[in-house]
C-alpha atoms as a PDB file:
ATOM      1  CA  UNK A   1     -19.092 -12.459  -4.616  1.00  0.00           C
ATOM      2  CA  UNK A   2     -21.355 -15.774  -5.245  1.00  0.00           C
ATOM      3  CA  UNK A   3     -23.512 -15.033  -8.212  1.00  0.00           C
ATOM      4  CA  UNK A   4     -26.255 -18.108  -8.420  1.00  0.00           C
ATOM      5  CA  UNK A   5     -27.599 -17.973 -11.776  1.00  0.00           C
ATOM      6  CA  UNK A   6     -29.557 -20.769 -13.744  1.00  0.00           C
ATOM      7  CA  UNK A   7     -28.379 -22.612 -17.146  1.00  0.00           C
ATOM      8  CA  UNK A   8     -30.380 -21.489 -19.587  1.00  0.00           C
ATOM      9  CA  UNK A   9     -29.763 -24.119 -22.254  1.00  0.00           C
ATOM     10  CA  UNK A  10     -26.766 -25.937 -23.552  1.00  0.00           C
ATOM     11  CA  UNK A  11     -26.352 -23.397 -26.267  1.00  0.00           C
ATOM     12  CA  UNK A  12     -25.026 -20.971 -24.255  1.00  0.00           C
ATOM     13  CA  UNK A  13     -21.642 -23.067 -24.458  1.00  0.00           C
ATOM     14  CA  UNK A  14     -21.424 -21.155 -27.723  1.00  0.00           C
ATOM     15  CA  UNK A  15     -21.646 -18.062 -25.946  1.00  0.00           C
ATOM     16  CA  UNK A  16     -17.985 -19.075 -24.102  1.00  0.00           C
ATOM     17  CA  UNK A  17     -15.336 -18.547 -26.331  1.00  0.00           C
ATOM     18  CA  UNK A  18     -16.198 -15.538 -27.751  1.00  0.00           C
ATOM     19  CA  UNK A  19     -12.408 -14.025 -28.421  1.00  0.00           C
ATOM     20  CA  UNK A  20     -11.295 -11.114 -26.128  1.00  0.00           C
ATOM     21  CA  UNK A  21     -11.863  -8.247 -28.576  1.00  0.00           C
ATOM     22  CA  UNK A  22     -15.215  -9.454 -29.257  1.00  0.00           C
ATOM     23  CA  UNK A  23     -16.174  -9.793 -25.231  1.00  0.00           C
ATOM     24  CA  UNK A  24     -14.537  -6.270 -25.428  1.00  0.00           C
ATOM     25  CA  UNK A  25     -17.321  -4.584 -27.786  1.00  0.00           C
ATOM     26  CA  UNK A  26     -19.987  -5.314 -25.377  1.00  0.00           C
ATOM     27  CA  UNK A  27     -19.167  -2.390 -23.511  1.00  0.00           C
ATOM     28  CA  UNK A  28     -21.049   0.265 -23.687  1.00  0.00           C
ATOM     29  CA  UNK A  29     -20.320   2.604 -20.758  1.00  0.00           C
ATOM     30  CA  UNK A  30     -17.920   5.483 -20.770  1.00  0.00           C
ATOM     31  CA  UNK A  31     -15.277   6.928 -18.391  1.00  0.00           C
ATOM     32  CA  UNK A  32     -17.557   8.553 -15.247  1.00  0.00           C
ATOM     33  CA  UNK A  33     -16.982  10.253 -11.449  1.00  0.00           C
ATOM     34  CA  UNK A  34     -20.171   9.356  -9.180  1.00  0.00           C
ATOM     35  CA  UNK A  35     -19.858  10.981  -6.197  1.00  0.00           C
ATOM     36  CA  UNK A  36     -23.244  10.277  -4.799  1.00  0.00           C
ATOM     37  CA  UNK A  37     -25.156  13.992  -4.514  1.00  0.00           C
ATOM     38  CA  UNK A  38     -28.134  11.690  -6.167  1.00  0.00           C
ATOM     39  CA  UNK A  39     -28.747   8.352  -7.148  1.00  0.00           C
ATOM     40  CA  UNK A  40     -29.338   8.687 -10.662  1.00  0.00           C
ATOM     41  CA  UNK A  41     -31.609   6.025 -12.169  1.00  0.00           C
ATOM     42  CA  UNK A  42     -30.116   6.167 -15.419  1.00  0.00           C
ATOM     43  CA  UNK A  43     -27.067   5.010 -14.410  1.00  0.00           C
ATOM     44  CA  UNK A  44     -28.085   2.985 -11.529  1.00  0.00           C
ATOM     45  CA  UNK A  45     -30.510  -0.242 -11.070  1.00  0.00           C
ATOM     46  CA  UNK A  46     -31.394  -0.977  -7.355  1.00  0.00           C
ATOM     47  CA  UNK A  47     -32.316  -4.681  -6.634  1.00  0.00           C
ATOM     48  CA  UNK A  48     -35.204  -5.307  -4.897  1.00  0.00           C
ATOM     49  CA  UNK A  49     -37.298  -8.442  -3.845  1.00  0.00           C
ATOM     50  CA  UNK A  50     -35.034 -11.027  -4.529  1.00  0.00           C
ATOM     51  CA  UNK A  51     -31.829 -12.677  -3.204  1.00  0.00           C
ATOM     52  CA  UNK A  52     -28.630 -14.536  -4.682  1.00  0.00           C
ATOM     53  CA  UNK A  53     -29.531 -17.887  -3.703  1.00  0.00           C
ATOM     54  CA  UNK A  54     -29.539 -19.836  -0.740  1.00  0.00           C
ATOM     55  CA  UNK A  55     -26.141 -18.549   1.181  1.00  0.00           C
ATOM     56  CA  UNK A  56     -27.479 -15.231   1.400  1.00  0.00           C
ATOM     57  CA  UNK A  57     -29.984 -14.485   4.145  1.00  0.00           C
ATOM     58  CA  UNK A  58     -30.968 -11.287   3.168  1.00  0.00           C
ATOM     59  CA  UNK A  59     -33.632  -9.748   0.843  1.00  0.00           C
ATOM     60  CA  UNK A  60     -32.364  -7.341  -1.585  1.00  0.00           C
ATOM     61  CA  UNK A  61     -34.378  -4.041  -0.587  1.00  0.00           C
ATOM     62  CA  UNK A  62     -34.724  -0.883  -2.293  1.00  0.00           C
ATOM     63  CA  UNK A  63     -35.145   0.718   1.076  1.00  0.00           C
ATOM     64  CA  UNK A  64     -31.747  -0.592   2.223  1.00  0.00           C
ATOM     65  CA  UNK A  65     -30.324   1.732  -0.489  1.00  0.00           C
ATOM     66  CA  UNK A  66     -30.032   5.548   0.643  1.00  0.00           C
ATOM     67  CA  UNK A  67     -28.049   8.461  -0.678  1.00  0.00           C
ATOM     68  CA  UNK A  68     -27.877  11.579   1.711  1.00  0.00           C
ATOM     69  CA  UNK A  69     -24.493  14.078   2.217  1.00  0.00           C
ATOM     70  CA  UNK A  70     -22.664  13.109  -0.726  1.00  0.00           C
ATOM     71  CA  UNK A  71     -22.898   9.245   0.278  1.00  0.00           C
ATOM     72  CA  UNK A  72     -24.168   6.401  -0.788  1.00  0.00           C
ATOM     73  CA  UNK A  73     -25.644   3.918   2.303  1.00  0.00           C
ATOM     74  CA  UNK A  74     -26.125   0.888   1.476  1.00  0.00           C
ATOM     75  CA  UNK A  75     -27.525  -1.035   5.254  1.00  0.00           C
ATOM     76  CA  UNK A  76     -28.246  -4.308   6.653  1.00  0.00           C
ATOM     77  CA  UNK A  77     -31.298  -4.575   9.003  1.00  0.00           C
ATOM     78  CA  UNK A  78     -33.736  -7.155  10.472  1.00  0.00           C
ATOM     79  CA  UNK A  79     -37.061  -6.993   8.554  1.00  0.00           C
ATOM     80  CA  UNK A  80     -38.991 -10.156   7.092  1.00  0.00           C
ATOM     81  CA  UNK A  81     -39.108 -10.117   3.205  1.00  0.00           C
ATOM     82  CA  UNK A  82     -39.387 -12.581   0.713  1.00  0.00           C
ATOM     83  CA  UNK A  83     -38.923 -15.786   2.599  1.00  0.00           C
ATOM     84  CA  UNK A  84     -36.160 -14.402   4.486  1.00  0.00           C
ATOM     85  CA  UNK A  85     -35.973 -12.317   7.924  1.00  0.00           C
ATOM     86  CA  UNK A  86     -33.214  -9.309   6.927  1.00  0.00           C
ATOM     87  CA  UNK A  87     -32.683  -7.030   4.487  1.00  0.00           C
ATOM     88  CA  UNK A  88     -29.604  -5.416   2.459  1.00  0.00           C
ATOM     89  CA  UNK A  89     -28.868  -3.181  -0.200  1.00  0.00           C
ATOM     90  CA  UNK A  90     -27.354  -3.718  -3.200  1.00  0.00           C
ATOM     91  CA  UNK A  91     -26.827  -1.302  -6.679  1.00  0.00           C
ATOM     92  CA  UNK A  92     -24.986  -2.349 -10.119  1.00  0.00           C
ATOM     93  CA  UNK A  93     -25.107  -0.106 -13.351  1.00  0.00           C
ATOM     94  CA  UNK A  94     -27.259  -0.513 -16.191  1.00  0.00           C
ATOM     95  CA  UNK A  95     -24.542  -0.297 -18.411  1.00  0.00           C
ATOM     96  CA  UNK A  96     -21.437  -2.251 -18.982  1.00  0.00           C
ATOM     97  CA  UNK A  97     -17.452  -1.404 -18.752  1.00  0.00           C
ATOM     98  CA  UNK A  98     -14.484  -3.018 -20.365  1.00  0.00           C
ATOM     99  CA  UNK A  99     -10.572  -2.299 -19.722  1.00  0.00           C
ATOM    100  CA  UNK A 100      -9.911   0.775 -17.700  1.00  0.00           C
ATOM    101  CA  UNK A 101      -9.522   1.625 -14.002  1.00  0.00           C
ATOM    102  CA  UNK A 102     -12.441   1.034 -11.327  1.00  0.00           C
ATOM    103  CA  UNK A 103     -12.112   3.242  -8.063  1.00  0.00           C
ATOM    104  CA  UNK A 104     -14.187   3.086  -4.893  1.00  0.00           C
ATOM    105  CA  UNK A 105     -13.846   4.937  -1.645  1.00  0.00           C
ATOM    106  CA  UNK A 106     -15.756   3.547   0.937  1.00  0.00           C
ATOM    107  CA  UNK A 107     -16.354   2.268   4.819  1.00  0.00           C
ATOM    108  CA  UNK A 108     -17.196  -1.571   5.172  1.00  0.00           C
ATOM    109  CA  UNK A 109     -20.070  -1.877   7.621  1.00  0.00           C
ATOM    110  CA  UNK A 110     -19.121  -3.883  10.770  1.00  0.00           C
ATOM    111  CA  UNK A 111     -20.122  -7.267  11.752  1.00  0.00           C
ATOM    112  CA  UNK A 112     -19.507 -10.959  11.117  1.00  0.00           C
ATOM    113  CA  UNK A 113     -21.326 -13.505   8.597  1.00  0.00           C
ATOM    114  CA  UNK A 114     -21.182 -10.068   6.583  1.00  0.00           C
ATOM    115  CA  UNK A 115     -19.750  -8.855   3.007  1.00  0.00           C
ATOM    116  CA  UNK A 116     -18.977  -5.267   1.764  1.00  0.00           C
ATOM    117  CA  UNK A 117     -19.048  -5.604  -2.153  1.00  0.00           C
ATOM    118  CA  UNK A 118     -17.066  -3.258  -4.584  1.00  0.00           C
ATOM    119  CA  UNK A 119     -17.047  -5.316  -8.208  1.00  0.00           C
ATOM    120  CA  UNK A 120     -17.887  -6.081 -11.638  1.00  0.00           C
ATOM    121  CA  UNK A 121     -19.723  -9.065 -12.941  1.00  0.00           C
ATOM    122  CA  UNK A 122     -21.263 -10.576 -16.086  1.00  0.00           C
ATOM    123  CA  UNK A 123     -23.068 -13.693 -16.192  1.00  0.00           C
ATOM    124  CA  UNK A 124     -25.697 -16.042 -18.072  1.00  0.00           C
ATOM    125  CA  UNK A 125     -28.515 -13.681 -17.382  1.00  0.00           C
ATOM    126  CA  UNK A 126     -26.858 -11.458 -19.626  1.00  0.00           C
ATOM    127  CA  UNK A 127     -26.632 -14.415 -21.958  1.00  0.00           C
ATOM    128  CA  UNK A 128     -22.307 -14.302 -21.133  1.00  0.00           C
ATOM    129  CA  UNK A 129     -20.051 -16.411 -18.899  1.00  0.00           C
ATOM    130  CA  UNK A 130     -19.289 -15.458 -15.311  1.00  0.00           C
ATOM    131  CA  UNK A 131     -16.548 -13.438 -15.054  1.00  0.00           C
ATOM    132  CA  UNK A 132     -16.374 -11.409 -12.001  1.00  0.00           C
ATOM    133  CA  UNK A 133     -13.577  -8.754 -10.319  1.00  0.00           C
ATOM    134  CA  UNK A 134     -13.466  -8.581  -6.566  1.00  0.00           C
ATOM    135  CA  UNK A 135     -12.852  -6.152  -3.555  1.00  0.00           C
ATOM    136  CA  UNK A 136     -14.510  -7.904  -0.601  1.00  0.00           C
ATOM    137  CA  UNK A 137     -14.355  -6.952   2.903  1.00  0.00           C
ATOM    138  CA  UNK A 138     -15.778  -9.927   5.378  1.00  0.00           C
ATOM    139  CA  UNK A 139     -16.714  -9.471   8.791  1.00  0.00           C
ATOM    140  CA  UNK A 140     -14.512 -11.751  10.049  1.00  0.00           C
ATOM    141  CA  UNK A 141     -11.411  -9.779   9.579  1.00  0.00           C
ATOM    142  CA  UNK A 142     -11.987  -6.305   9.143  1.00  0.00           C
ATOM    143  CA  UNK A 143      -8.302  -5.830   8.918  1.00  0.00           C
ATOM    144  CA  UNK A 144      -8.306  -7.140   5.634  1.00  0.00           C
ATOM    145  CA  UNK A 145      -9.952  -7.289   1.982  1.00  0.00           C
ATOM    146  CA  UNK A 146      -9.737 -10.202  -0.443  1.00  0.00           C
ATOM    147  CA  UNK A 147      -9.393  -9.664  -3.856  1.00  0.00           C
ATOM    148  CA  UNK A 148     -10.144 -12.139  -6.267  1.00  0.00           C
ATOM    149  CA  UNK A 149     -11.157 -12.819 -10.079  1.00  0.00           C
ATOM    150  CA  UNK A 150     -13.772 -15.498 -12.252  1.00  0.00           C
ATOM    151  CA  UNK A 151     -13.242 -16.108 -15.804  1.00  0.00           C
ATOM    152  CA  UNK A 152     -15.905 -18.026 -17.293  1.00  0.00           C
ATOM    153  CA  UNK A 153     -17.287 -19.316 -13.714  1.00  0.00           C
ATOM    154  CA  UNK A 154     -13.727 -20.668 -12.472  1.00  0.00           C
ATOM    155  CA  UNK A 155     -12.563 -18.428  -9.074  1.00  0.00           C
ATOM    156  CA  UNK A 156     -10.008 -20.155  -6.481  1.00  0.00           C
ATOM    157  CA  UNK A 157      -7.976 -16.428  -7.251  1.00  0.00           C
ATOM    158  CA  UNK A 158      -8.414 -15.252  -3.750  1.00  0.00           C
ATOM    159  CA  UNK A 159      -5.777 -13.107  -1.741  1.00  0.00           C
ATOM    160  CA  UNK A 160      -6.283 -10.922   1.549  1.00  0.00           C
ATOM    161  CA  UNK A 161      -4.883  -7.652   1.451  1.00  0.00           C
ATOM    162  CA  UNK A 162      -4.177  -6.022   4.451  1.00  0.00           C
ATOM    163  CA  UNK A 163      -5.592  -2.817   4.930  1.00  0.00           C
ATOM    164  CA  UNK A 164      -4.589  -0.146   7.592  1.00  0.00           C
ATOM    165  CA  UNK A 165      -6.158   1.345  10.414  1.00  0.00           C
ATOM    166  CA  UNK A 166      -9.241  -1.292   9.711  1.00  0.00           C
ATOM    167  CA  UNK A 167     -11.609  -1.477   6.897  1.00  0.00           C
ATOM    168  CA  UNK A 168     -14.655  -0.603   8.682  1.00  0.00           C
ATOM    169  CA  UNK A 169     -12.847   2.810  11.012  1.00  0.00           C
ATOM    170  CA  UNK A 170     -12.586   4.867   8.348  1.00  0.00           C
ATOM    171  CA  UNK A 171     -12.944   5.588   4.270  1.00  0.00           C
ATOM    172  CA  UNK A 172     -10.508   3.499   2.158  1.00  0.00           C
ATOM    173  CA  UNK A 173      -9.574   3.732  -1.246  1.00  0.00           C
ATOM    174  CA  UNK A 174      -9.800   0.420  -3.092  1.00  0.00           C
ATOM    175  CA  UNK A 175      -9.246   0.180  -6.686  1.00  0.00           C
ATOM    176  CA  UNK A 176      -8.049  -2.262  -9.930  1.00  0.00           C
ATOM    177  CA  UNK A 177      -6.521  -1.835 -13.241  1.00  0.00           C
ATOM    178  CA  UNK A 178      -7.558  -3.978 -15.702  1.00  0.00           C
ATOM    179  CA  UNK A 179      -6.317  -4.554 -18.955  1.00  0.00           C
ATOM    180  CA  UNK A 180      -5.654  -7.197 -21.978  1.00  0.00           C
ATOM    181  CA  UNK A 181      -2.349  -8.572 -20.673  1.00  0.00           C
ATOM    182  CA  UNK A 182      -2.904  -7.950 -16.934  1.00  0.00           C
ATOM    183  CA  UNK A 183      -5.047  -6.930 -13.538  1.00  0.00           C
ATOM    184  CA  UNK A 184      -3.759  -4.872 -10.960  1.00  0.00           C
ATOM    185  CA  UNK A 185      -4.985  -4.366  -7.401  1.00  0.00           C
ATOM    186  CA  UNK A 186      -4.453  -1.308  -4.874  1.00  0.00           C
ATOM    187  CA  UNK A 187      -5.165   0.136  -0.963  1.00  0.00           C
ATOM    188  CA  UNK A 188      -4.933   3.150  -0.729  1.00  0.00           C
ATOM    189  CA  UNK A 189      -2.743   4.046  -4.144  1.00  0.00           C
ATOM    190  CA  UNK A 190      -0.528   1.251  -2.910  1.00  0.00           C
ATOM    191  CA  UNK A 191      -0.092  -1.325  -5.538  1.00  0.00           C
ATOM    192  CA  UNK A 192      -0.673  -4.451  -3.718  1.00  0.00           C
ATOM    193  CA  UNK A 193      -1.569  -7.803  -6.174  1.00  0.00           C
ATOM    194  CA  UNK A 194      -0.995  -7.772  -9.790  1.00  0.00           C
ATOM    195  CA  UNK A 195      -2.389 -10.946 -12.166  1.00  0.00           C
ATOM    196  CA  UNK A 196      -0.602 -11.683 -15.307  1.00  0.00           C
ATOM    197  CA  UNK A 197      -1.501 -15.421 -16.441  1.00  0.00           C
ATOM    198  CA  UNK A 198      -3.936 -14.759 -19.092  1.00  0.00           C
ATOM    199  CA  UNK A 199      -5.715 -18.288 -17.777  1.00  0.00           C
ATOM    200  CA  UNK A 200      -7.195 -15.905 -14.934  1.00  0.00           C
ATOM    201  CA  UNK A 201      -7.493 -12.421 -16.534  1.00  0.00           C
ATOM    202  CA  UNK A 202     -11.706 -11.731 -17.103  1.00  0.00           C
ATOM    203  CA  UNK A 203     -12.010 -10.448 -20.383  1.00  0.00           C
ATOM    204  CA  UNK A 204     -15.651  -9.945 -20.820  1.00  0.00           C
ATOM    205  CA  UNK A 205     -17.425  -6.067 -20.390  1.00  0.00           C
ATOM    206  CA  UNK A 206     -19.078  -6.223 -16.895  1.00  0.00           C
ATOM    207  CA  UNK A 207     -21.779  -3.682 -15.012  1.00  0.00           C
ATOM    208  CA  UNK A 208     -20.278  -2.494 -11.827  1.00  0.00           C
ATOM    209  CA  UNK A 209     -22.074  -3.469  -8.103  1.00  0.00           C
ATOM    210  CA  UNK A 210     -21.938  -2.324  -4.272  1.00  0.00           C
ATOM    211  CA  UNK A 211     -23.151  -4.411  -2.408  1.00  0.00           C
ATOM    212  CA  UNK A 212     -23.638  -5.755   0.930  1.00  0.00           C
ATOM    213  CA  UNK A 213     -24.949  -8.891   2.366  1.00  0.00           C
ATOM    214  CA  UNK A 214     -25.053 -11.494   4.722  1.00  0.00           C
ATOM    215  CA  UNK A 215     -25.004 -15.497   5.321  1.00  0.00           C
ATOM    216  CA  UNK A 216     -25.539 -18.280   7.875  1.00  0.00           C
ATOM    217  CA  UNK A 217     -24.125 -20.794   6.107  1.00  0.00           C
ATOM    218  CA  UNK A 218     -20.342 -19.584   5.065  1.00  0.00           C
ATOM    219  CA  UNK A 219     -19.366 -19.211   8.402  1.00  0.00           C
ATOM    220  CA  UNK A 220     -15.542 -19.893   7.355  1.00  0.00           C
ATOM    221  CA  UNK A 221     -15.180 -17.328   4.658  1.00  0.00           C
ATOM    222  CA  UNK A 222     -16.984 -14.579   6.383  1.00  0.00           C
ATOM    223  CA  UNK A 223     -17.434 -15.452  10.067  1.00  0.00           C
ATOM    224  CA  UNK A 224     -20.450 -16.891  12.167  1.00  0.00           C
ATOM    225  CA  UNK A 225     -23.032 -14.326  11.606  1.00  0.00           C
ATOM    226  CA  UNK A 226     -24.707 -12.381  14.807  1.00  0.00           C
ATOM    227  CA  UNK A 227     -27.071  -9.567  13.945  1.00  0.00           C
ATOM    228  CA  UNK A 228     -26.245  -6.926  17.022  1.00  0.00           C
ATOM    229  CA  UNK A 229     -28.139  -4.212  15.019  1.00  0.00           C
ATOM    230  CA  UNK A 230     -28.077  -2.280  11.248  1.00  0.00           C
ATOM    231  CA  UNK A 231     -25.437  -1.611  10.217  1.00  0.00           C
ATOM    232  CA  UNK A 232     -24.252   0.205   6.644  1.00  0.00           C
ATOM    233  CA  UNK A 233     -21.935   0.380   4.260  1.00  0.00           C
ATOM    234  CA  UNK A 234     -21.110   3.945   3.335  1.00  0.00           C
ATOM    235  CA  UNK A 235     -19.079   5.215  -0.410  1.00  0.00           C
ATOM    236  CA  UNK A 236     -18.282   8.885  -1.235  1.00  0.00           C
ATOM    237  CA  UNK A 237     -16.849   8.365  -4.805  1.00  0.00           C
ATOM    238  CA  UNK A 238     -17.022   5.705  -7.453  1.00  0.00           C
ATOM    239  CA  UNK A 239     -15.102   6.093 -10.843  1.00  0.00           C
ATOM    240  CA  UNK A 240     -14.454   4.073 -14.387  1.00  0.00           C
ATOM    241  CA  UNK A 241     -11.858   5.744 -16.281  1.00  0.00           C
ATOM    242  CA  UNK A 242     -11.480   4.119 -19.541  1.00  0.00           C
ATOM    243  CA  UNK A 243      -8.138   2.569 -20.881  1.00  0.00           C
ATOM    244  CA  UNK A 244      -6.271   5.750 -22.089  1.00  0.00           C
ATOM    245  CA  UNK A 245      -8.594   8.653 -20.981  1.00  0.00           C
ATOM    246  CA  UNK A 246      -7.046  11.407 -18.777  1.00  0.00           C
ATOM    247  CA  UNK A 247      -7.577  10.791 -14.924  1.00  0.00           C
ATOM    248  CA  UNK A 248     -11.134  12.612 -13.581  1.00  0.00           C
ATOM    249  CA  UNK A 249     -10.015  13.834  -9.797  1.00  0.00           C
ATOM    250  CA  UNK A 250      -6.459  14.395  -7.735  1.00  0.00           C
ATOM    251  CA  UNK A 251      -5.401  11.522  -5.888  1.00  0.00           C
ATOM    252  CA  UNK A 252      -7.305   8.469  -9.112  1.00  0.00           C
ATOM    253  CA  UNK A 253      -4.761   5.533  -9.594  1.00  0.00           C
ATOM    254  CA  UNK A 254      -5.766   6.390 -13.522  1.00  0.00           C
ATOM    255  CA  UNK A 255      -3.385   9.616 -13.112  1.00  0.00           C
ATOM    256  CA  UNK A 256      -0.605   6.638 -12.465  1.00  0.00           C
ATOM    257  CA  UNK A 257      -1.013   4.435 -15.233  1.00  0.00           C
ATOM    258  CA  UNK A 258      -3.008   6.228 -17.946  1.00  0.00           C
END
């Protein structure tokens, strides 16, 4: 996910190289199941009125962000707002989450020059680096999700996944592992990347987002975009089960590795 964030000042160099155990006590959220009968606002912040900068052309909307059946439906539509001409939904949490194991399960919406988000990030607006977790699906290859990390701004950690049967046909399970000494990636309960070099392991706590957007302008990364109509992004569950809690529901990853 491209975050666009300004600078503040040059003091928040400082703010850097903060040791891992330190990044660590930032968090503040505990283990959780959300499986979408509301969208409470404690836990959730919508955005609304703004955008990520100038590859995105779509307005964050609060009306792009429904929860109805048990799901969450996050959509992309054509509607002016802002200084752009479509519209998107977008959630992240209010609080933030440190080592433990993130779960979504969710259907990508369809179409290309778009992204369906599941993934963590911190950045200078929290007065942090940028360190960032990524599921991705891009409408260019719906056959496929890219994973990918930032620690402290630095990405270039992508890999495509396969997944089966299409990321946008039905509900897939997508979820990572993260912990001191290593990351871990999996489809469907099916380990499928795993990131050991401590050079690109995130260490700082991070608030968790769904998202989904679009561009003109990375036509390479996420195809040439076409609007043919809305289109949405739909989750039944999302879970944080903190390093060494019990596993919440049948069928988590945590039940693996916890």
């Amino acid at each position: 996910m491209i975050m666009t964030v300004p600078l503040k000042n040059t003091l928040f160099a400082l703010l850097v190289t903060a040791s891992p155990l330190a990044a660590q006590d930032s968090a503040n959220g505990s283990s959780f199941v959300e499986e979408f009968d509301t969208l409470d606002s404690a836990r959730w912040y919508v955005s609304d009125g703004w955008n990520n900068g100038a590859h995105q052309n779509c307005t964050w909307s609060k009306d792009r962000v429904e929860v109805e059946g048990g799901k969450l439906a996050l959509s992309f539509d054509a509607q002016p707002a802002g200084d752009r001409q479509y519209v998107c939904g977008e959630i992240q949490t209010r609080k933030r989450y440190g080592y433990g194991t993130y779960e979504v399960r969710m259907k990508a919406a369809t179409g290309e020059g778009l992204n369906s988000a599941f993934f963590t990030y911190i950045g200078p607006t929290d007065k942090k680096p940028h360190d960032e977790i990524d599921f991705e699906v891009l409408g260019k290859d719906m056959s496929r999700v890219q994973v990918n990390q930032y620690v402290a701004g630095k990405g270039g950690n992508e890999k495509l996944v396969a997944v089966p049967g299409g990321a946008d046909s039905d509900f897939n399970d997508y979820a990572f592992v993260w912990q001191k000494e290593r990351l871990r990636y999996y489809v469907n309960g099916a380990l499928v990347h795993e990131v050991t070099d401590a050079r690109k392991l995130p260490t700082n706590a991070q608030k968790i987002f769904l998202s989904l957007w679009g561009t003109d302008t990375l036509s390479d990364w996420m195809g040439r975009f076409a609007f043919s109509g809305k289109t949405t992004l739909e989750v039944e569950r999302l879970a944080f089960t903190a390093e060494g809690d019990a596993c919440q529901f049948d069928g988590s990853v945590a039940c693996l590795v916890n």
